[in-house]
Structures are given as C-alpha cells and as structure tokens.
Protein backbone atom coordinates (compact mmCIF):
# COMPACT_ATOMS: atom_id res chain seq x y z
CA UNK A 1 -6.88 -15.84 29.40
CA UNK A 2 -6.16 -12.61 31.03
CA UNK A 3 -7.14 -12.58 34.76
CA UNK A 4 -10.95 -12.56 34.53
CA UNK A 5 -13.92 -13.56 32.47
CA UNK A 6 -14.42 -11.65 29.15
CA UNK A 7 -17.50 -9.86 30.40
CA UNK A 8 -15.40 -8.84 33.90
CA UNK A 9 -12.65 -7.70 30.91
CA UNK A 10 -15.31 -5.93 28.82
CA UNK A 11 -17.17 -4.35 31.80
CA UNK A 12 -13.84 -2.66 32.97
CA UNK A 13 -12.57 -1.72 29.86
CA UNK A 14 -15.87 0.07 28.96
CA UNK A 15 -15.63 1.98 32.57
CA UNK A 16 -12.16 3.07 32.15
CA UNK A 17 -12.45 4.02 27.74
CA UNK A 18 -8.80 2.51 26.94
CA UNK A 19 -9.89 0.92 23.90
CA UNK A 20 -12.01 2.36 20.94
CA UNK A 21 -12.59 -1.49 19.69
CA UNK A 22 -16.47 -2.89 19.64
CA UNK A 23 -17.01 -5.37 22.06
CA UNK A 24 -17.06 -7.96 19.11
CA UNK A 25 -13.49 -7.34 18.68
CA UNK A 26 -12.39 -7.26 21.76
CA UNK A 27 -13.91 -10.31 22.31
CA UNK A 28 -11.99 -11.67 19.37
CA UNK A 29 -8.72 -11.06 20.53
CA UNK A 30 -9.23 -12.20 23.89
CA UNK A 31 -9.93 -15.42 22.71
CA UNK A 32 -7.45 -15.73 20.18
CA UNK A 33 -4.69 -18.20 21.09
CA UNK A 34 -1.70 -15.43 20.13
CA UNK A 35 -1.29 -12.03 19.23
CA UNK A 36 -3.12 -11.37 15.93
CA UNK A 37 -0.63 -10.64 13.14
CA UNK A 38 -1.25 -7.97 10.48
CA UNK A 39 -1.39 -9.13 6.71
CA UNK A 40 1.22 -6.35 4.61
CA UNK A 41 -0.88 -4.66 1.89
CA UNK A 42 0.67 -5.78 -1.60
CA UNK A 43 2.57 -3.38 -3.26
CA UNK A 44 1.14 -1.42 -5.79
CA UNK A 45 3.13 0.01 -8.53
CA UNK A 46 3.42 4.10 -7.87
CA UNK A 47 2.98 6.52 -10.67
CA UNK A 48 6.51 7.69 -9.80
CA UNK A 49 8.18 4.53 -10.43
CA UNK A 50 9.07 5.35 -14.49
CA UNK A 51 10.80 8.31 -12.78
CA UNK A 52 12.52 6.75 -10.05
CA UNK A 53 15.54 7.03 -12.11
CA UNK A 54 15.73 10.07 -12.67
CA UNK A 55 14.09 11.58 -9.18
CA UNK A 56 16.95 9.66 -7.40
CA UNK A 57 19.65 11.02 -10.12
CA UNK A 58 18.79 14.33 -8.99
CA UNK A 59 18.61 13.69 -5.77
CA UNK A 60 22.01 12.29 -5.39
CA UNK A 61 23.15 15.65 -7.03
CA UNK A 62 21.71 17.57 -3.84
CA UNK A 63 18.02 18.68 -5.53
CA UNK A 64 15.35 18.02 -2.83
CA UNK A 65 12.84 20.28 -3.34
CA UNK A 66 9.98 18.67 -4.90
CA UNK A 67 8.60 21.60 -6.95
CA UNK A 68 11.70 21.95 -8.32
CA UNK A 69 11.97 17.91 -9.45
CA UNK A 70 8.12 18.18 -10.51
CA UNK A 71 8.96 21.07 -12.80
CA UNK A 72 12.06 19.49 -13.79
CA UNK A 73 10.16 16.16 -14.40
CA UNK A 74 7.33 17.98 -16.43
CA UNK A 75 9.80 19.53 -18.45
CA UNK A 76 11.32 16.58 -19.38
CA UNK A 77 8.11 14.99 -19.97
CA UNK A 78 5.65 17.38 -21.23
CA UNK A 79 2.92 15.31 -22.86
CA UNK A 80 3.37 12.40 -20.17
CA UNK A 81 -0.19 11.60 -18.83
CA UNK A 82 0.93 10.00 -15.75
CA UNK A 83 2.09 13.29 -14.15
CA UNK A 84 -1.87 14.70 -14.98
C-alpha cells in the first residue's frame, strides 16, 4: 500500500483537498495492484479529412490563416455539405 490504512489515506487527503476524486475512486486506485492505464479513444474520421490534401498543399505553400483556407476551401467546394 502506501504508508497507512485507506481510511488514515482518505481522512488526510480530505483535510488537506489535493484530490477532487470521490472517495470511491480513490479507494480504487489505492487498491489497484499498478498504476491504472488510460484506454486511447478510437479515432474518428474528421470532417476535414477529404481536404487534408489540399489544406496541407496550401500550407506547405506558406497559407496559415484559417479564414483564408476556409474561404479558399468553400470556394473550391461550394455545394459541399460537409463544410455546413
């Protein structure tokens, strides 16, 4: 463990406010054997990624500012829903 009981742990953590965690999950992850380990969230496609190409095109060429790509890019694509 950690140098004390889980209630000593609790009782001085809840004097001393370092934590915003409920007691439930503090509790967890003192008794967990390790660390815990975050999951990645999958990747979800992006609504930008038909105009990667083109974004990145640009941007090699020194254009950064994105009102100027999303003008460009609705110019380009004026009846495209994905850019609303």
């Amino acid at each position: 463990m950690f140098g004390g009981s889980v209630k000593e742990i609790l009782r001085l953590d809840v004097q001393d406010l370092r934590t915003r965690f409920s007691r439930n999950t503090e509790r967890k992850y003192l008794r967990s054997p390790s660390f815990p380990r975050y999951k990645s969230c999958p990747c979800r496609p992006s609504k930008l990624d038909p105009f990667k190409p083109c974004l990145q095109q640009r941007m090699a060429k020194g254009v950064f500012s994105s009102s100027r790509l999303w003008h460009e890019l609705q110019a380009f694509w004026p009846d495209d829903k994905i850019l609303g």
